[in-house]
C-alpha atoms as a PDB file:
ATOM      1  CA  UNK A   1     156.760 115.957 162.654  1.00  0.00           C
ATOM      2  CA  UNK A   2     157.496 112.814 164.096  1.00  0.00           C
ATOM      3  CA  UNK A   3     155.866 110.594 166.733  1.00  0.00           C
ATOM      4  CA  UNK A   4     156.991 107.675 168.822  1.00  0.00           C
ATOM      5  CA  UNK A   5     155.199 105.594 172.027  1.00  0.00           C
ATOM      6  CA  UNK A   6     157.534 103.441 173.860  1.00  0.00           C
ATOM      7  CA  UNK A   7     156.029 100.028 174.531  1.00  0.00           C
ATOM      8  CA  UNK A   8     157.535  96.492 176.329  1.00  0.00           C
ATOM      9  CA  UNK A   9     158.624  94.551 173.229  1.00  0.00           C
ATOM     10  CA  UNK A  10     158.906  95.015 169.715  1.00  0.00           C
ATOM     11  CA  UNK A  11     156.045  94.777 167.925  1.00  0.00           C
ATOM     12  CA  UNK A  12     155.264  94.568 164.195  1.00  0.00           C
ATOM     13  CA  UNK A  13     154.525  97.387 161.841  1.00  0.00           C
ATOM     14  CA  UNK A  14     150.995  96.511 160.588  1.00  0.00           C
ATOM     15  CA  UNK A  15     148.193  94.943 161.367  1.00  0.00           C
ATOM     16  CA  UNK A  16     146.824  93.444 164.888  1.00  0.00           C
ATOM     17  CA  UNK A  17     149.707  92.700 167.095  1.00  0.00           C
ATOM     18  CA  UNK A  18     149.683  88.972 167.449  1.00  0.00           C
ATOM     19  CA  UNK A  19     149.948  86.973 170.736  1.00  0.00           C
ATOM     20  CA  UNK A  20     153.842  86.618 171.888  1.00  0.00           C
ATOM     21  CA  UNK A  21     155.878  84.186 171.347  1.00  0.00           C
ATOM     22  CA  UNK A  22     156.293  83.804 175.368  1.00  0.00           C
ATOM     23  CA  UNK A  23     153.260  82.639 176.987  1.00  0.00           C
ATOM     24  CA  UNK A  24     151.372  86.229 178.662  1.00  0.00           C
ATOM     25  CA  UNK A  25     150.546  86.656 181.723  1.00  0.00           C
ATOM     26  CA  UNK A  26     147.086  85.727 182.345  1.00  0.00           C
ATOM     27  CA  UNK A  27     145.032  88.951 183.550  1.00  0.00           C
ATOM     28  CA  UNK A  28     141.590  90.650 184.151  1.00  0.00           C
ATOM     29  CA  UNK A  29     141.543  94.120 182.500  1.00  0.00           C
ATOM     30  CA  UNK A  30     139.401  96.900 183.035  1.00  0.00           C
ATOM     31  CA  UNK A  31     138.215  98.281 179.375  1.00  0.00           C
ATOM     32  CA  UNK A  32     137.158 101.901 178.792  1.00  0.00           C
ATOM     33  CA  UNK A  33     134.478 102.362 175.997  1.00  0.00           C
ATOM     34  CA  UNK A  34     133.967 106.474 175.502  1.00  0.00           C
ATOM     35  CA  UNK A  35     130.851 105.852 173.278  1.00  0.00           C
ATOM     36  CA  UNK A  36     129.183 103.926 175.507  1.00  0.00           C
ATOM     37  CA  UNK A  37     130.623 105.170 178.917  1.00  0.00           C
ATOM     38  CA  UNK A  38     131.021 102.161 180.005  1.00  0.00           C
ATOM     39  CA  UNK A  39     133.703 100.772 182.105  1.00  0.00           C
ATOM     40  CA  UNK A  40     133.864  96.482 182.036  1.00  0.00           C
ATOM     41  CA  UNK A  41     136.161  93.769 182.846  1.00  0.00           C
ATOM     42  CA  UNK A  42     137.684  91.134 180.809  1.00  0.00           C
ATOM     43  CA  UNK A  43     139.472  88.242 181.051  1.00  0.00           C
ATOM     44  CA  UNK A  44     142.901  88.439 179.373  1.00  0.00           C
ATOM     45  CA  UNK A  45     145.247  85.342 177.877  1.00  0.00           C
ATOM     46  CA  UNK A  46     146.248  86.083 174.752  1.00  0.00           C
ATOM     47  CA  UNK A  47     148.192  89.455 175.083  1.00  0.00           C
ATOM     48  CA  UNK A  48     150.747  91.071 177.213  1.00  0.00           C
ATOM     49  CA  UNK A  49     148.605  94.028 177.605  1.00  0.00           C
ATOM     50  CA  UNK A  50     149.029  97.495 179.232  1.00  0.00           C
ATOM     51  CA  UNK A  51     147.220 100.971 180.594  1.00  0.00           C
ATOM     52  CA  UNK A  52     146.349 102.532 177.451  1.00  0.00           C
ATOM     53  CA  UNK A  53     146.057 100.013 175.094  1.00  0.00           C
ATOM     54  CA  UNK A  54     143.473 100.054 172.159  1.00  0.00           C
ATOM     55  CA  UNK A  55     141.544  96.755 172.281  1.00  0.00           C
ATOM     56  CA  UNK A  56     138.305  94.694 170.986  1.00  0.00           C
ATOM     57  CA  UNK A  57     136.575  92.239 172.928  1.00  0.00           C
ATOM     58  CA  UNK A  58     133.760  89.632 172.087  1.00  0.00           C
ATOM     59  CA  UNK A  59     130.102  89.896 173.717  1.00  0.00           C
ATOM     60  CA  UNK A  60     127.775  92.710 173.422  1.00  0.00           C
ATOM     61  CA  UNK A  61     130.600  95.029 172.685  1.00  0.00           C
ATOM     62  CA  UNK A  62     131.936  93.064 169.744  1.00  0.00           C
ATOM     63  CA  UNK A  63     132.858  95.854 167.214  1.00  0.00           C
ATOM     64  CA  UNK A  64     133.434  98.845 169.595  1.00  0.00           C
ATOM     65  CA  UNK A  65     136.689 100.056 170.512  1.00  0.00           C
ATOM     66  CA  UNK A  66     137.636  99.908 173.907  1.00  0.00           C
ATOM     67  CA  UNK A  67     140.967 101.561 176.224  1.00  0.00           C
ATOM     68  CA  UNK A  68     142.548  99.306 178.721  1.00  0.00           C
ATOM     69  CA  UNK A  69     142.839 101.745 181.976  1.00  0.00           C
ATOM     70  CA  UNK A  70     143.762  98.967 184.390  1.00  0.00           C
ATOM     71  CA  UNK A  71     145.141  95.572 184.365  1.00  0.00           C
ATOM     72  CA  UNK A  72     144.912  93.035 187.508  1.00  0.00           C
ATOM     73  CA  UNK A  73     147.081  90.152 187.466  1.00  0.00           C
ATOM     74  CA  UNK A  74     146.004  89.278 191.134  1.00  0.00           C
ATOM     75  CA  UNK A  75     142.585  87.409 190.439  1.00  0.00           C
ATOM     76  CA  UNK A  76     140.287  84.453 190.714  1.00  0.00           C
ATOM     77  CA  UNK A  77     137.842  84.323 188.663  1.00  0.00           C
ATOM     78  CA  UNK A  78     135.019  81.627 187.120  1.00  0.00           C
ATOM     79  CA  UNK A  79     136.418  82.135 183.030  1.00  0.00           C
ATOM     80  CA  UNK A  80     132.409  81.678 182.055  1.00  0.00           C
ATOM     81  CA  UNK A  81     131.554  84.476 183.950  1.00  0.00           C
ATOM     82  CA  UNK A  82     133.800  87.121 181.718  1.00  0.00           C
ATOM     83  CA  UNK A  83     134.167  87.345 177.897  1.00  0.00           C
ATOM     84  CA  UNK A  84     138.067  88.171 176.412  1.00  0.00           C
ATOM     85  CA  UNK A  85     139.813  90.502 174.664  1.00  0.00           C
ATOM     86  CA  UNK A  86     139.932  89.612 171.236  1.00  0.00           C
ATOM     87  CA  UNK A  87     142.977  91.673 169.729  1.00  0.00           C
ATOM     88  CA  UNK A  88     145.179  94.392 170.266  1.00  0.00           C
ATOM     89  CA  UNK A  89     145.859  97.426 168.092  1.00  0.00           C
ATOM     90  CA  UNK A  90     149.640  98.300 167.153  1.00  0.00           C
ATOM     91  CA  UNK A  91     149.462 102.139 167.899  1.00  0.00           C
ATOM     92  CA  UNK A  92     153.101 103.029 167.792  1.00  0.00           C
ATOM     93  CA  UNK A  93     154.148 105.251 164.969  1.00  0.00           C
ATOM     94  CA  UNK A  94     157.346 106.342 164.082  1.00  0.00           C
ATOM     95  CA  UNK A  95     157.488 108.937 160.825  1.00  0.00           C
ATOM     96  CA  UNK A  96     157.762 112.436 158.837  1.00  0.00           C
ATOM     97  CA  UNK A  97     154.633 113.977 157.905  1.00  0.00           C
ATOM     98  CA  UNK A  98     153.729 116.716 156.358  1.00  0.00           C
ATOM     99  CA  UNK A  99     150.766 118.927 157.828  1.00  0.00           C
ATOM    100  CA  UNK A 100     147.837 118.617 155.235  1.00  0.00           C
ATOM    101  CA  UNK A 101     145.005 120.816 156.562  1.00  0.00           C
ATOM    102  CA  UNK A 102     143.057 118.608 159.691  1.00  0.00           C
ATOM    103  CA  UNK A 103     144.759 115.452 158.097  1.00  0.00           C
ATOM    104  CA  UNK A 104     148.949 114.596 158.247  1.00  0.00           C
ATOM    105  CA  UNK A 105     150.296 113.083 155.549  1.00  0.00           C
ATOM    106  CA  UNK A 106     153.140 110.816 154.575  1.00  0.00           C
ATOM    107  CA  UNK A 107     154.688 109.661 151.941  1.00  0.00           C
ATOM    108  CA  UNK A 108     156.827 106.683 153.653  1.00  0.00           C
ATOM    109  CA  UNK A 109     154.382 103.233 153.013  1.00  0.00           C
ATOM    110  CA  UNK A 110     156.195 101.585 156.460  1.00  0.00           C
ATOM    111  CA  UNK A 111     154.551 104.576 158.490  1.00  0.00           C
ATOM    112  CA  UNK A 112     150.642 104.500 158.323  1.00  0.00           C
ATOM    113  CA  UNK A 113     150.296 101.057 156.156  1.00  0.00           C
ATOM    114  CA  UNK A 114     146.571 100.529 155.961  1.00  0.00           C
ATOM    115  CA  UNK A 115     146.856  97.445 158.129  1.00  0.00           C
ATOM    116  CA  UNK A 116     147.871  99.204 161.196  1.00  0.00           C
ATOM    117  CA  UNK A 117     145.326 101.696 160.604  1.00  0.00           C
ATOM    118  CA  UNK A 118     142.424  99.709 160.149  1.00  0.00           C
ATOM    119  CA  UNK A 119     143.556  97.879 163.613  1.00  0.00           C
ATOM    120  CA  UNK A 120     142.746 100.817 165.365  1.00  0.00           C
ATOM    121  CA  UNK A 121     139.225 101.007 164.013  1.00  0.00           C
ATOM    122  CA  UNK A 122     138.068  97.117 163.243  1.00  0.00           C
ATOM    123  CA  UNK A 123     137.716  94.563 164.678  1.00  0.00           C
ATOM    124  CA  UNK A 124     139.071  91.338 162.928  1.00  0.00           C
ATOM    125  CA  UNK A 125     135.999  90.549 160.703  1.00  0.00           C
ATOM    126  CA  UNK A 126     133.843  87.699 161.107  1.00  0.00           C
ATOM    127  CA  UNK A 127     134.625  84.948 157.976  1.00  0.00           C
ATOM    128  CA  UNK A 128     131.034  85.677 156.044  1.00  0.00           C
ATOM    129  CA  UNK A 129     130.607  85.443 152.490  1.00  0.00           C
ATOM    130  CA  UNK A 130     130.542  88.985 150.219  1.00  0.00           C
ATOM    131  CA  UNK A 131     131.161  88.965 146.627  1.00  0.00           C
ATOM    132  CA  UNK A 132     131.495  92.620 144.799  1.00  0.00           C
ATOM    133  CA  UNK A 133     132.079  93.777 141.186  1.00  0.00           C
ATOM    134  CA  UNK A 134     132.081  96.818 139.172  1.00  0.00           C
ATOM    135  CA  UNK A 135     130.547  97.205 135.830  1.00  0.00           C
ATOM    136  CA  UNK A 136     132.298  99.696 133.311  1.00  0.00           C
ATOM    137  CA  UNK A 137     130.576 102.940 134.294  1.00  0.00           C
ATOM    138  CA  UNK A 138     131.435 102.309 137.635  1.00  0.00           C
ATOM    139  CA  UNK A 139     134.882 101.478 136.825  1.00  0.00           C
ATOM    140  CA  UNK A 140     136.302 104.397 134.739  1.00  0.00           C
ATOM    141  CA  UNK A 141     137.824 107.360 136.008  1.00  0.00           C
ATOM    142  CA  UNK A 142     135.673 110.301 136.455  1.00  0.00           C
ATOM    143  CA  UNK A 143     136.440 113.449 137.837  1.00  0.00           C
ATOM    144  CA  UNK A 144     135.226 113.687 141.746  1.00  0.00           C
ATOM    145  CA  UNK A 145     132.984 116.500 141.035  1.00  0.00           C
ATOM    146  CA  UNK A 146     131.268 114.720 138.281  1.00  0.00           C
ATOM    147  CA  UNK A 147     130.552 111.315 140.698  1.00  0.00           C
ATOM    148  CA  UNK A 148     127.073 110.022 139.407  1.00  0.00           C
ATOM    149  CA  UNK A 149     125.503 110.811 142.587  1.00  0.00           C
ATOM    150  CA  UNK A 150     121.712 112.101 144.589  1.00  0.00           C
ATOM    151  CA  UNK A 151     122.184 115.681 145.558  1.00  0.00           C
ATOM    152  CA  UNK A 152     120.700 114.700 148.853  1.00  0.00           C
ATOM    153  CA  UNK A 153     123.114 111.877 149.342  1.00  0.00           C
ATOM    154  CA  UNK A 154     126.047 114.385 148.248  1.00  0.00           C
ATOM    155  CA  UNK A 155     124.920 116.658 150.652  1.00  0.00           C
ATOM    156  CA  UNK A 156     125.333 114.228 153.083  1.00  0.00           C
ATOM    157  CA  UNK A 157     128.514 113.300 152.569  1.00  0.00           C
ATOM    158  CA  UNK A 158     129.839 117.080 152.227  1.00  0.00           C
ATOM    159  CA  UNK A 159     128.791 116.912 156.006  1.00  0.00           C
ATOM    160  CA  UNK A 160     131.150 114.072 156.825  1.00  0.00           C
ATOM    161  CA  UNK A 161     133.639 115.755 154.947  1.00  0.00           C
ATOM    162  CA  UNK A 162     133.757 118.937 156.776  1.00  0.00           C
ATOM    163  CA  UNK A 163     133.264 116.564 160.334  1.00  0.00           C
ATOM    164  CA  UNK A 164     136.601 114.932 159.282  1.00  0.00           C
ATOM    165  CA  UNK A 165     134.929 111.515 159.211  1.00  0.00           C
ATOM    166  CA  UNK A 166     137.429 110.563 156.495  1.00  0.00           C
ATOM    167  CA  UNK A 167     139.696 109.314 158.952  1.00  0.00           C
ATOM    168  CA  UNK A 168     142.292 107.745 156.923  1.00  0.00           C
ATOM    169  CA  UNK A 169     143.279 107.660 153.258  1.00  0.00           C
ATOM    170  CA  UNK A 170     145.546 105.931 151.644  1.00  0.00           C
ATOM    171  CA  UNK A 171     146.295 105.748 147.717  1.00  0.00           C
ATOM    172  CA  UNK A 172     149.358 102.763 146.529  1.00  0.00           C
ATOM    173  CA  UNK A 173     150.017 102.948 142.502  1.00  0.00           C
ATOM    174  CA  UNK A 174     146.670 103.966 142.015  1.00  0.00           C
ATOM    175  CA  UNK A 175     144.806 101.685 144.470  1.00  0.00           C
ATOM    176  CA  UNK A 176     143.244 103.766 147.034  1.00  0.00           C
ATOM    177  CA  UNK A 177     141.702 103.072 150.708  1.00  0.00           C
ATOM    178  CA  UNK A 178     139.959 104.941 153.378  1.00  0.00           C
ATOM    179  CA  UNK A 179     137.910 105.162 156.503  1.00  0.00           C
ATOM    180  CA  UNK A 180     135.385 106.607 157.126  1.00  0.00           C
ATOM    181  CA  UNK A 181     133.568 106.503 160.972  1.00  0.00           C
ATOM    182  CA  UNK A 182     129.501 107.042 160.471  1.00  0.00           C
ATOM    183  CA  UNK A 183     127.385 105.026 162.408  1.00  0.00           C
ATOM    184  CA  UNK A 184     130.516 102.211 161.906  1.00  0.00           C
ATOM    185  CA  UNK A 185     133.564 103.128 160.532  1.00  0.00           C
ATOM    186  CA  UNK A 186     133.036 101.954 156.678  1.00  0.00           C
ATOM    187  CA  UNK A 187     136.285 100.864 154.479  1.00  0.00           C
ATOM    188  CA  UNK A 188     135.912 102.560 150.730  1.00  0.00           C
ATOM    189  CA  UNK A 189     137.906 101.358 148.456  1.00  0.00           C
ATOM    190  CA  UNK A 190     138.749 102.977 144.776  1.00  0.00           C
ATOM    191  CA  UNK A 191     141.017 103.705 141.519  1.00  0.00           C
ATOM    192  CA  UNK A 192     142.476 106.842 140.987  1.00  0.00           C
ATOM    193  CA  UNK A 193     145.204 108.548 138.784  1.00  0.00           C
ATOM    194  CA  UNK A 194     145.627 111.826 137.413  1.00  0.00           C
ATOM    195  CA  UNK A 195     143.176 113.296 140.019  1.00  0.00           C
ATOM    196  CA  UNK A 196     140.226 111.125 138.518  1.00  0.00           C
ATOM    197  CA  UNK A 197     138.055 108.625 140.740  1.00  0.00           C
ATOM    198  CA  UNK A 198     136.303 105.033 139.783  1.00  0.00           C
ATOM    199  CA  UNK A 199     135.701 101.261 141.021  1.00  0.00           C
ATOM    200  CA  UNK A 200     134.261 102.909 144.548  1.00  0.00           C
ATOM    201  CA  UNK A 201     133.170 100.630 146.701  1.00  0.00           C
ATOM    202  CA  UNK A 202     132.188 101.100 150.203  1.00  0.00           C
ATOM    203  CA  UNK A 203     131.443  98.358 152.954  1.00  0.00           C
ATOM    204  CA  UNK A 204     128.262 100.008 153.694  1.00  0.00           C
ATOM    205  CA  UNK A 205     127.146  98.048 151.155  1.00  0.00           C
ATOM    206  CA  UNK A 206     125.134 100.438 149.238  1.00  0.00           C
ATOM    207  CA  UNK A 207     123.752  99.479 145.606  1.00  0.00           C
ATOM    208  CA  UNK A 208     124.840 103.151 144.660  1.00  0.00           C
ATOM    209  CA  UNK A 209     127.444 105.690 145.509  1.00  0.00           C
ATOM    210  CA  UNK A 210     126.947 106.534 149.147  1.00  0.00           C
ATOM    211  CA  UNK A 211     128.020 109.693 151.921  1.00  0.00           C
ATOM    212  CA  UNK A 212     130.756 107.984 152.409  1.00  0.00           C
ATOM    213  CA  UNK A 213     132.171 107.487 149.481  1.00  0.00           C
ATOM    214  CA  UNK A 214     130.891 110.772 148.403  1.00  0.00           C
ATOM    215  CA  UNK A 215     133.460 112.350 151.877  1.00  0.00           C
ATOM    216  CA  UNK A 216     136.007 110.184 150.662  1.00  0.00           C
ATOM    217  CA  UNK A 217     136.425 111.923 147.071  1.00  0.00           C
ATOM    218  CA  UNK A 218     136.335 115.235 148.364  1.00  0.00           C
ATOM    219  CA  UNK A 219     139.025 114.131 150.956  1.00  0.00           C
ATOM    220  CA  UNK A 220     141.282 112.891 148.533  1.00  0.00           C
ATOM    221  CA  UNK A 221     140.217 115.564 145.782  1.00  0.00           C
ATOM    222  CA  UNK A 222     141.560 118.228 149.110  1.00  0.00           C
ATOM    223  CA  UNK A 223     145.059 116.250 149.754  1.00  0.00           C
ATOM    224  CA  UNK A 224     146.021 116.064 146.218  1.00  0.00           C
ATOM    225  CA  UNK A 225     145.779 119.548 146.183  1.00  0.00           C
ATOM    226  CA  UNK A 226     148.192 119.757 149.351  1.00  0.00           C
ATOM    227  CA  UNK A 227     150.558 117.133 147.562  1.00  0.00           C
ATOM    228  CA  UNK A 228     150.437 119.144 144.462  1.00  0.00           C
ATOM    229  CA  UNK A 229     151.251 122.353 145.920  1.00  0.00           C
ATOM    230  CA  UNK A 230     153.313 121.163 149.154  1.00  0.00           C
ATOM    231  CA  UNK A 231     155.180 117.861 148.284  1.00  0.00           C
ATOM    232  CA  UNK A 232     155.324 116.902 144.749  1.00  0.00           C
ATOM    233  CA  UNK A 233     158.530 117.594 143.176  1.00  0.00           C
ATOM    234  CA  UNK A 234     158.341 118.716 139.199  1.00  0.00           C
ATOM    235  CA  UNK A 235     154.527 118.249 138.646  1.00  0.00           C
ATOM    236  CA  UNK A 236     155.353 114.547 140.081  1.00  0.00           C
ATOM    237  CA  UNK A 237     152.615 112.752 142.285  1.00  0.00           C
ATOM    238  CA  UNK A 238     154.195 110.062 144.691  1.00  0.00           C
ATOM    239  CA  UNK A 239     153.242 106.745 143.985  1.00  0.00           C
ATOM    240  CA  UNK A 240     151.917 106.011 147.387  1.00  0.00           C
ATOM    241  CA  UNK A 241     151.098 108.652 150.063  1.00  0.00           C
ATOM    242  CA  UNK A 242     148.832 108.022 153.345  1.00  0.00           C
ATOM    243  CA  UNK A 243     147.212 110.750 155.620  1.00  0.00           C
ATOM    244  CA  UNK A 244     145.175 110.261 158.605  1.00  0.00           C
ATOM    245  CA  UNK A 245     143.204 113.006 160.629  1.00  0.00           C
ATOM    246  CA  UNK A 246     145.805 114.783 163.173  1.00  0.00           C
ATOM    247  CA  UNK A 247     143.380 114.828 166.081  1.00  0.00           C
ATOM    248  CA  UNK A 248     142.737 111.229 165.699  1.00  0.00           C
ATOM    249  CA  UNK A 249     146.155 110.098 165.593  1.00  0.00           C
ATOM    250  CA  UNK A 250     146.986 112.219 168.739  1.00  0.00           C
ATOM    251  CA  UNK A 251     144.037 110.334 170.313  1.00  0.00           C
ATOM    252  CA  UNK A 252     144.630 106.862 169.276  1.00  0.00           C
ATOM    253  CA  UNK A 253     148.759 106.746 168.907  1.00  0.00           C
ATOM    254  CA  UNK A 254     149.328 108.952 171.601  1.00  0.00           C
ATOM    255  CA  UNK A 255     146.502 110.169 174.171  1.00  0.00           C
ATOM    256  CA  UNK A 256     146.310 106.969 175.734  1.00  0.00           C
ATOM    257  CA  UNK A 257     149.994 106.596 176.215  1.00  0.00           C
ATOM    258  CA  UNK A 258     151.646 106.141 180.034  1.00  0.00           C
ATOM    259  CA  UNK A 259     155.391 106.346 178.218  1.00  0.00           C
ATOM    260  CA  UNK A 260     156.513 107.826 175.257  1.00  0.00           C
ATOM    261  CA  UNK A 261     157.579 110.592 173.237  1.00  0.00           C
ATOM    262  CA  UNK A 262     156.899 112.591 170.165  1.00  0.00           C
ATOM    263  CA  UNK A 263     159.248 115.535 168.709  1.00  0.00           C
ATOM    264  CA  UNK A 264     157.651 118.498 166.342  1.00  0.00           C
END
């Protein structure tokens, strides 16, 4: 399965797209933001934006993902009157997957590198201080079933599991990373190898094991079982593999798209 959205220049394969080299054309953009239903404008100077682009803006919606659905280069405007855009996600994909349940999966690391990904969902953090550890319980490799964790809080995370909150998952020699969208979407990071689990930590900043890293496990618990089954070749596990939920790459890569293409 492969996907591709055309856009006006070349842009880079992870991360937030940064500002082009050539000055942009200044602009006032109308921003879509579904979870609010809210429809604002926003002055524009930093990117060469377009209908259908996934941006984040400062102000009152500082965090929430917005669609561009109109841009207005005819304007005059007093700047201190409108807050900006703020960055810009890079949504094109271009890739094999494999179909892994709700999620797609790859195996390619320049497809869905966890930089692009968590473009599409955060908004570049403000610089604060965080420190984080693990201790040696925490640390070792247990088996996802056996995660040290409330039944209620389990519970809760079987929920998000079967919501396909786990939006993206990612595992790289061992070092795994995934979102999950609750209230925010939450990074959780983790070890794993030979199907075990350990050093979880989750941005929610829980003292213990939390829903969402409790949705996580089970996630990646499920799409080991699809790479074991579907992809692996001999027994072999792939050093890195990546799968995001197929409904939420349709909406983010493609939905929003004017131009484009994608092949099955």
């Amino acid at each position: 399965m492969k996907f591709f959205t055309d856009s006006s220049e070349k842009r880079r394969n992870s991360g937030m797209m940064p500002p082009s080299v050539a000055a942009p054309r200044k602009s006032v953009v109308q921003v879509r933001f579904p979870t609010r239903g809210l429809t604002l404008a926003y002055y524009n100077d930093r990117f060469d934006l377009k209908r259908g682009d996934l941006v984040f803006v400062d102000g009152k919606l500082e965090g929430l993902r917005g669609r561009v659905v109109d841009v207005n280069y005819n304007f005059r405007i007093r700047i201190s009157d409108y807050k900006r855009v703020i960055a810009v996600a890079d949504t094109e994909v271009h890739g094999k997957f494999f179909k892994a349940g709700s999620h797609v999966l790859t195996c390619d690391p320049s497809v869905l590198p966890k930089e692009k990904v968590a473009s599409w969902f955060l908004s570049p953090a403000d610089e604060e201080d965080f420190v984080s550890g693990t201790d040696d319980a925490l640390g070792k490799l247990v088996d996802p079933d056996a995660l040290p964790i409330s039944p209620e809080v389990f519970h809760r995370g079987v929920e998000y599991y079967r919501e396909n909150r786990v939006r993206y998952l990612s595992v790289d020699h061992g070092h795994g990373y995934a979102i999950v969208e609750g209230t925010h979407p939450y990074e959780v990071t983790f070890n794993t190898q030979d199907g075990k689990v350990g050093g979880l930590l989750c941005t929610c900043y829980c003292m213990q094991n939390c829903k969402h890293i409790a949705a996580v496990t089970l996630q990646l618990k499920e799409l080991l079982e699809h790479i074991k089954t579907q992809i692996s070749e001999n027994g072999k596990m792939p050093e890195y593999f990546a799968a995001i939920h197929a409904a939420t790459l349709f909406s983010l890569s493609i939905e929003g798209q004017e131009h484009g293409y994608f092949t099955l």
